[in-house]
N, C-alpha and C. Protein backbone atom coordinates (compact mmCIF):
# COMPACT_ATOMS: atom_id res chain seq x y z
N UNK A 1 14.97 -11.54 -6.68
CA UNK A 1 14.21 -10.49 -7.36
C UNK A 1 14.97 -9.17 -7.27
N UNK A 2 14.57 -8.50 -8.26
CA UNK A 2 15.94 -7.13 -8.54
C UNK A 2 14.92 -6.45 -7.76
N UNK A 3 15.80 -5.12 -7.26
CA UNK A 3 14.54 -3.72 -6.70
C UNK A 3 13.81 -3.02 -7.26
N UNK A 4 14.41 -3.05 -9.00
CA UNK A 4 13.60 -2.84 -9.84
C UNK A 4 12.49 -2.94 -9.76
N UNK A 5 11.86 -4.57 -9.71
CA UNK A 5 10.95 -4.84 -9.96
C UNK A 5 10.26 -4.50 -8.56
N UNK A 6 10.73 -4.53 -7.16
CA UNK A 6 10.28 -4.49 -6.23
C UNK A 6 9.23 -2.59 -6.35
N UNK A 7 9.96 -2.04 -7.18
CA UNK A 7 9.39 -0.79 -7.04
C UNK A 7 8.45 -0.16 -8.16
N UNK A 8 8.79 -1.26 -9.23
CA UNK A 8 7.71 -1.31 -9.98
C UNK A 8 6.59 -1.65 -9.14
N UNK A 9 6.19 -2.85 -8.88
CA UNK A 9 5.48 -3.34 -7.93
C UNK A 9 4.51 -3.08 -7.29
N UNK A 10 5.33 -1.96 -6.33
CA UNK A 10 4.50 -0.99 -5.52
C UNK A 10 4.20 0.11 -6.16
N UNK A 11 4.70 0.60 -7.11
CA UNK A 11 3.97 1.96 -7.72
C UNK A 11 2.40 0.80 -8.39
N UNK A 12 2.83 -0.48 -8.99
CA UNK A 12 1.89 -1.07 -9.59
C UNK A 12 0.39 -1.30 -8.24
N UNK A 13 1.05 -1.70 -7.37
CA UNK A 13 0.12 -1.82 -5.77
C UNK A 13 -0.69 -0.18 -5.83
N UNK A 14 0.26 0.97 -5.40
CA UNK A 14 -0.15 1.87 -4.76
C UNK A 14 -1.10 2.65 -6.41
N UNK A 15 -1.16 2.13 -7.43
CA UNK A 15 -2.27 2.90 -8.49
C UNK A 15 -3.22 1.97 -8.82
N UNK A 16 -3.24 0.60 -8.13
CA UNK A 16 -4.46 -0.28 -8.42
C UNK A 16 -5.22 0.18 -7.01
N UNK A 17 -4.67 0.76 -5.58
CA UNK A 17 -4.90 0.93 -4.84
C UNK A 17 -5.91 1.98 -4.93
N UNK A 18 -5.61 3.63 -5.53
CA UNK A 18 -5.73 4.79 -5.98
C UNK A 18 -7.27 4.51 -6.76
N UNK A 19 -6.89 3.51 -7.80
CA UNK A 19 -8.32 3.23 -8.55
C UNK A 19 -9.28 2.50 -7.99
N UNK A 20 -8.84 1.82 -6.79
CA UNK A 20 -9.89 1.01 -5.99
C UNK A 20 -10.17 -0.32 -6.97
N UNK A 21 -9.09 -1.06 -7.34
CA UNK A 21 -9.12 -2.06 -8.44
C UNK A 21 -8.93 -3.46 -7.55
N UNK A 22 -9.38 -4.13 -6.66
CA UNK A 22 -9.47 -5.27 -5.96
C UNK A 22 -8.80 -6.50 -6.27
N UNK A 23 -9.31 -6.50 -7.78
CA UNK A 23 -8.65 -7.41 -8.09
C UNK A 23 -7.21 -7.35 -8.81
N UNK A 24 -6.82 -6.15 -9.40
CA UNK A 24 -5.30 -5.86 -9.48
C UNK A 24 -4.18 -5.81 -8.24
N UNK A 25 -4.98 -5.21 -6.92
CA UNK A 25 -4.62 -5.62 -5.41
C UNK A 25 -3.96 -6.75 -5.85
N UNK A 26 -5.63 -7.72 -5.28
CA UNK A 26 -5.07 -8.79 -4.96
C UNK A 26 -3.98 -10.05 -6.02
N UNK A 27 -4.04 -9.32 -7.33
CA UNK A 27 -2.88 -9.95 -8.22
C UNK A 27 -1.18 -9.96 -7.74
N UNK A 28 -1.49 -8.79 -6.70
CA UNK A 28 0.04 -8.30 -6.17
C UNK A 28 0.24 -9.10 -4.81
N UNK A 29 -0.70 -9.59 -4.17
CA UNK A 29 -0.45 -9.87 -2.68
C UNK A 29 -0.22 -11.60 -3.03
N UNK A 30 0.94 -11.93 -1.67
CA UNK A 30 1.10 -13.30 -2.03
C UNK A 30 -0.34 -14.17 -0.71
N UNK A 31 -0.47 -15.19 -1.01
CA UNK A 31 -1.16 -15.77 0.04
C UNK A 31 -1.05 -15.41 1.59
N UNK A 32 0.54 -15.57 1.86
CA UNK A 32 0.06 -14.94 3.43
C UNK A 32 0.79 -13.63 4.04
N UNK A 33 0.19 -12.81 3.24
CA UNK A 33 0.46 -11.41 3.30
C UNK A 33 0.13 -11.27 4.46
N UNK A 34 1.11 -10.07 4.99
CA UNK A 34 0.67 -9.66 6.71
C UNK A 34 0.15 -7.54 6.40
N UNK A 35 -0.62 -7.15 6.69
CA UNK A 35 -1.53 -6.38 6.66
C UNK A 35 -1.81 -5.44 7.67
N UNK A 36 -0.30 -4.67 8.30
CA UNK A 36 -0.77 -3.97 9.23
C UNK A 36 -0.83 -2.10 9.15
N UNK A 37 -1.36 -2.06 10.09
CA UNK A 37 -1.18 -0.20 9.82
C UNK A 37 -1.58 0.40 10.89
N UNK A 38 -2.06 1.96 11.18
CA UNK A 38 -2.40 2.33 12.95
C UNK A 38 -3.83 1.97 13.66
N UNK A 39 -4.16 0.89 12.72
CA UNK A 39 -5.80 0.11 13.56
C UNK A 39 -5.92 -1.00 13.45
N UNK A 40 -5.21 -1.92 12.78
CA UNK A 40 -5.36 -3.13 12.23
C UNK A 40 -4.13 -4.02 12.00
N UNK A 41 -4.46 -5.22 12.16
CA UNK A 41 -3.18 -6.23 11.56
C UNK A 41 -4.02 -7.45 11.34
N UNK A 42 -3.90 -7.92 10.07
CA UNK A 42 -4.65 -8.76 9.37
C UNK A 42 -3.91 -10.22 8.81
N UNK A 43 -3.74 -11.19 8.75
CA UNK A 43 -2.88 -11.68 8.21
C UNK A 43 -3.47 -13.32 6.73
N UNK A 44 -2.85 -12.75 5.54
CA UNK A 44 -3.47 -13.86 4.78
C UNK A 44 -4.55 -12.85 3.77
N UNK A 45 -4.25 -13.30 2.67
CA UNK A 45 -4.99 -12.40 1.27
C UNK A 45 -6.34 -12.08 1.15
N UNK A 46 -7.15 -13.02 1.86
CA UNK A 46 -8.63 -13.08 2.32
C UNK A 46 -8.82 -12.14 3.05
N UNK A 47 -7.94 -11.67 4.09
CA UNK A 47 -8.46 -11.24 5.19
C UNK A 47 -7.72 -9.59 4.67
N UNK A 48 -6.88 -9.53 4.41
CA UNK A 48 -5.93 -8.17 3.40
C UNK A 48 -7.34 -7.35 2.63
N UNK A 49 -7.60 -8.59 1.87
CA UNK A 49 -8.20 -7.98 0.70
C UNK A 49 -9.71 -7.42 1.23
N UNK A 50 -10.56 -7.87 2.39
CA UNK A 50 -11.55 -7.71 3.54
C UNK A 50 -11.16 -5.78 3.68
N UNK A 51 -10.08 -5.75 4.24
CA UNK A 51 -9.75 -4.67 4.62
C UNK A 51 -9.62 -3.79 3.81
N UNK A 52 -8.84 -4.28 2.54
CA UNK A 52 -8.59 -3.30 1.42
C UNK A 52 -10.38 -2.68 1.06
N UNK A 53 -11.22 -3.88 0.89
CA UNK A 53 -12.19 -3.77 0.24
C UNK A 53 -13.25 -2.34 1.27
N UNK A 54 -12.99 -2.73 2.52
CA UNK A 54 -13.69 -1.83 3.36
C UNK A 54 -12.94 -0.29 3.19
N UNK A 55 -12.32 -0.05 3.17
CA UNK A 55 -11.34 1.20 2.86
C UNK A 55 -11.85 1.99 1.44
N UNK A 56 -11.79 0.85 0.38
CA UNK A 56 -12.46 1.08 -0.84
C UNK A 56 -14.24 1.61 -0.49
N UNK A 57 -14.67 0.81 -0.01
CA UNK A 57 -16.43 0.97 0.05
C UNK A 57 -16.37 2.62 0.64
N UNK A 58 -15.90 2.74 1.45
CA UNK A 58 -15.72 3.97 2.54
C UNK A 58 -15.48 5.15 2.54
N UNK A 59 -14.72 5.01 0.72
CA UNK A 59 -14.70 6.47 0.08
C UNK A 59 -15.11 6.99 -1.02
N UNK A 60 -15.03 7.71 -1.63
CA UNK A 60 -15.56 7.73 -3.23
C UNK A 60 -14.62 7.76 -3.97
N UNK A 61 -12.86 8.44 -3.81
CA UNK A 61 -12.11 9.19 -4.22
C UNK A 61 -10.78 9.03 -3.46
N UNK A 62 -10.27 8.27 -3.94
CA UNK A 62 -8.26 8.17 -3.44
C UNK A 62 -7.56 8.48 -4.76
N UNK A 63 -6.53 9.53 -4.15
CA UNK A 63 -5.51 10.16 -5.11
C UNK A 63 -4.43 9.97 -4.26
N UNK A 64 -3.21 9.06 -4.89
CA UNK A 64 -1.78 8.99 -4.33
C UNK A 64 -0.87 9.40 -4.53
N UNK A 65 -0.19 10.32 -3.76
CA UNK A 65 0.87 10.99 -4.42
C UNK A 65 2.16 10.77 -3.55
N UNK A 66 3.25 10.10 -4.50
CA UNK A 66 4.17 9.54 -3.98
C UNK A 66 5.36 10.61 -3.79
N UNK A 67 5.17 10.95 -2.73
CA UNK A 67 6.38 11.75 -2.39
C UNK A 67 8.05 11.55 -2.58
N UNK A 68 8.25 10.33 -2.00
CA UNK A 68 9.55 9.17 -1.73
C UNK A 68 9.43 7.86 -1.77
N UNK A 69 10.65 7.62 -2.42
CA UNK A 69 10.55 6.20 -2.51
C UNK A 69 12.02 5.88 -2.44
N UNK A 70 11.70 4.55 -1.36
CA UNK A 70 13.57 4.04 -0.60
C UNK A 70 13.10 2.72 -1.02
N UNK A 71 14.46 2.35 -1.24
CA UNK A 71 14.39 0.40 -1.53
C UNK A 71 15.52 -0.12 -0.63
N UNK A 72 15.26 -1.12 -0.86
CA UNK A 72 16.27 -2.30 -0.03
C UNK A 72 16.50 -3.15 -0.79
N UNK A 73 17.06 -4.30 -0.77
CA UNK A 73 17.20 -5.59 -1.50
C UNK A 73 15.87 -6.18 -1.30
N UNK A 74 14.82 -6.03 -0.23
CA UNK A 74 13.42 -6.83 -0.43
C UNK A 74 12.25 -5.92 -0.12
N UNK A 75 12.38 -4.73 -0.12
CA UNK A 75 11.50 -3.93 0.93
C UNK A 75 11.31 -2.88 -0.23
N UNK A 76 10.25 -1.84 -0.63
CA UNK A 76 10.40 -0.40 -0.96
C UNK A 76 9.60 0.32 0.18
N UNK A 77 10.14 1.65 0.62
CA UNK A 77 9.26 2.52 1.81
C UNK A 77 8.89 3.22 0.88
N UNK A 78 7.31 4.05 0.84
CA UNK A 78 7.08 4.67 -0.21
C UNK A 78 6.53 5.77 1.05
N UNK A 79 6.92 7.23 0.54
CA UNK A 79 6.09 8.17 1.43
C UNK A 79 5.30 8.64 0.45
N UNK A 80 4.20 8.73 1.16
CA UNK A 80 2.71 8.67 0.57
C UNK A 80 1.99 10.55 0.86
N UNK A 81 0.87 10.89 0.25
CA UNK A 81 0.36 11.91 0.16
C UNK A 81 -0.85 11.46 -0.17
N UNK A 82 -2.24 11.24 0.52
CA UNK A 82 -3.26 10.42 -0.09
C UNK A 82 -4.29 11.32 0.23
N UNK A 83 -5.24 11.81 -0.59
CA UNK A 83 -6.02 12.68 -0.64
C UNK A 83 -7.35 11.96 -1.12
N UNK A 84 -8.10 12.01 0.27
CA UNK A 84 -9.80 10.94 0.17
C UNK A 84 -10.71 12.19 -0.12
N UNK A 85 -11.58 11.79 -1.14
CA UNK A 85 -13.01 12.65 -1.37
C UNK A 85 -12.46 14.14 -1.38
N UNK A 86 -11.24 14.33 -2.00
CA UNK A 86 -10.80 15.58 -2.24
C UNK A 86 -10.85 16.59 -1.09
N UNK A 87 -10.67 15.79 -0.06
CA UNK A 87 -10.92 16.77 1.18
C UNK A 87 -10.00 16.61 2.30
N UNK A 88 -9.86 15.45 2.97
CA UNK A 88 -8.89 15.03 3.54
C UNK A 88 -7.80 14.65 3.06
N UNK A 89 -7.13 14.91 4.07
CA UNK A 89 -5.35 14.65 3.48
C UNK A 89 -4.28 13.61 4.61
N UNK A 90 -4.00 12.56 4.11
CA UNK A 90 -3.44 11.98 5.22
C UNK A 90 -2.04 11.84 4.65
N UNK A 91 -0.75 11.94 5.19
CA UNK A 91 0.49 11.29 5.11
C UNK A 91 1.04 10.26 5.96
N UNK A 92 1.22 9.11 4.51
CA UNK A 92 1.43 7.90 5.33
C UNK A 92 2.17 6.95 4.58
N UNK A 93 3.70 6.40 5.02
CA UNK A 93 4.86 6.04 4.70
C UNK A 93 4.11 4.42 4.84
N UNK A 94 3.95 3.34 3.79
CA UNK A 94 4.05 1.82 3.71
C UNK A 94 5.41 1.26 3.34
N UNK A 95 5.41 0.24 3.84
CA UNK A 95 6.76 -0.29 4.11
C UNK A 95 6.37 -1.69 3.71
N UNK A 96 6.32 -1.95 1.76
CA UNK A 96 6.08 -3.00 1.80
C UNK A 96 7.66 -3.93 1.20
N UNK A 97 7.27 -5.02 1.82
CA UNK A 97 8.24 -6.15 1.71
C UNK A 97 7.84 -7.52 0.60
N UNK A 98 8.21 -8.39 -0.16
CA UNK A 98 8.38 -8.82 -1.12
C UNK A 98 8.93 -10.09 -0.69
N UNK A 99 8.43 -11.15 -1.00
CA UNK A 99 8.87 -12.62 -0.98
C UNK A 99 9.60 -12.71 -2.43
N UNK A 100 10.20 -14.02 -2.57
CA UNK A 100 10.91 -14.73 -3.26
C UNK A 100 10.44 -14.36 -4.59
N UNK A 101 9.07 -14.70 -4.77
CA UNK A 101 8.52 -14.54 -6.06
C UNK A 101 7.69 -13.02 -6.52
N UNK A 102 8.61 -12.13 -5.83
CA UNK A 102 8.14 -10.87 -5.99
C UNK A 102 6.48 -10.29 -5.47
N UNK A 103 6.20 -11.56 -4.87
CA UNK A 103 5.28 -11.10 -4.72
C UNK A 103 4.74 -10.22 -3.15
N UNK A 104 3.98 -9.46 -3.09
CA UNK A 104 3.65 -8.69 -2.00
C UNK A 104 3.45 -9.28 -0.80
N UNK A 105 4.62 -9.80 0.46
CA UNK A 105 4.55 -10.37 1.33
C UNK A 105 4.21 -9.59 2.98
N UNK A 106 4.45 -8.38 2.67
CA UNK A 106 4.17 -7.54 4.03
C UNK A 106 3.70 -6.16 3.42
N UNK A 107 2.25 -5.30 4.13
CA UNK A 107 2.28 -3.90 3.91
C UNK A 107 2.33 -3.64 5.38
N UNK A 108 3.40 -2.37 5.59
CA UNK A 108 3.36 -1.81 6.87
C UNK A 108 2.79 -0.47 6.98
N UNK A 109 1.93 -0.14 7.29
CA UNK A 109 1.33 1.64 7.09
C UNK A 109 1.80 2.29 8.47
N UNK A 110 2.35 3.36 8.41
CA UNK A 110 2.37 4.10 9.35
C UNK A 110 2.08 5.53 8.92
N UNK A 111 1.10 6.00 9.90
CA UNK A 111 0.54 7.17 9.16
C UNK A 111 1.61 8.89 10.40
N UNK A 112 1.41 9.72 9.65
CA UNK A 112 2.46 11.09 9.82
C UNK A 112 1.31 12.48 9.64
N UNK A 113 2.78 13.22 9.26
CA UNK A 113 2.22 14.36 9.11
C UNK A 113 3.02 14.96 7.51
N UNK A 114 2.00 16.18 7.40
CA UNK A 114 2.66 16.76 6.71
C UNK A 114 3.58 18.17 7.33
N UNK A 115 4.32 18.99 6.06
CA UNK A 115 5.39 19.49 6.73
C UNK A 115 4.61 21.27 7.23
N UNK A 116 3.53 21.31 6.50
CA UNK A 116 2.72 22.13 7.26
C UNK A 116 2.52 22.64 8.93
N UNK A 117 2.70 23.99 9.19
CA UNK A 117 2.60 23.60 10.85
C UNK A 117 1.16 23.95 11.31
């Protein structure tokens, strides 16, 4: 799979994400997606999509704003800017990885700061 597509991909992940679209998610994740970030590690599309779905219920309002974006031959790191219920602001770099068939085999979240002091 080219990186192309790997970064299509994830912009395609991180705005089905944004819209809270479940089932465009889960069009991207392969069966045994691994699902971790700074509270959780989940493993397998059932259990991904559990989590995605609770994240979704939990807010009214996700806006993503992609700061950076790095590729690899299987990986894109995307630095993130995610703004919930227009109020909070979190920065947080995913590190997702890509099986054979392009499809979404690892999300890694690690959450930051911004450059604000």
């Amino acid at each position: 799979m080219s990186s192309d597509l790997h970064r299509s991909r994830t912009l395609q992940y991180l705005d089905a994400y944004a819209r809270k679209d479940l089932d465009d998610v889960a069009a991207l994740l392969a069966e045994d997606v691994v699902l971790r970030d700074w509270t959780i590690r989940v493993v397998g599309k059932a259990a991904a999509l559990a989590e995605t779905r609770k994240n979704f219920e939990a807010v009214q309002s996700l806006v993503i704003e992609v700061l950076q974006l790095h590729q690899s031959e299987a990986a894109v790191a995307a630095e993130l800017r995610i703004l919930i219920d227009g109020a909070q602001e979190l920065f947080v770099t995913d590190v997702i990885a890509f099986d054979a068939e392009g499809r979404i085999a690892a999300i890694r979240a690690y959450v930051g700061r911004g450059d604000a002091s």
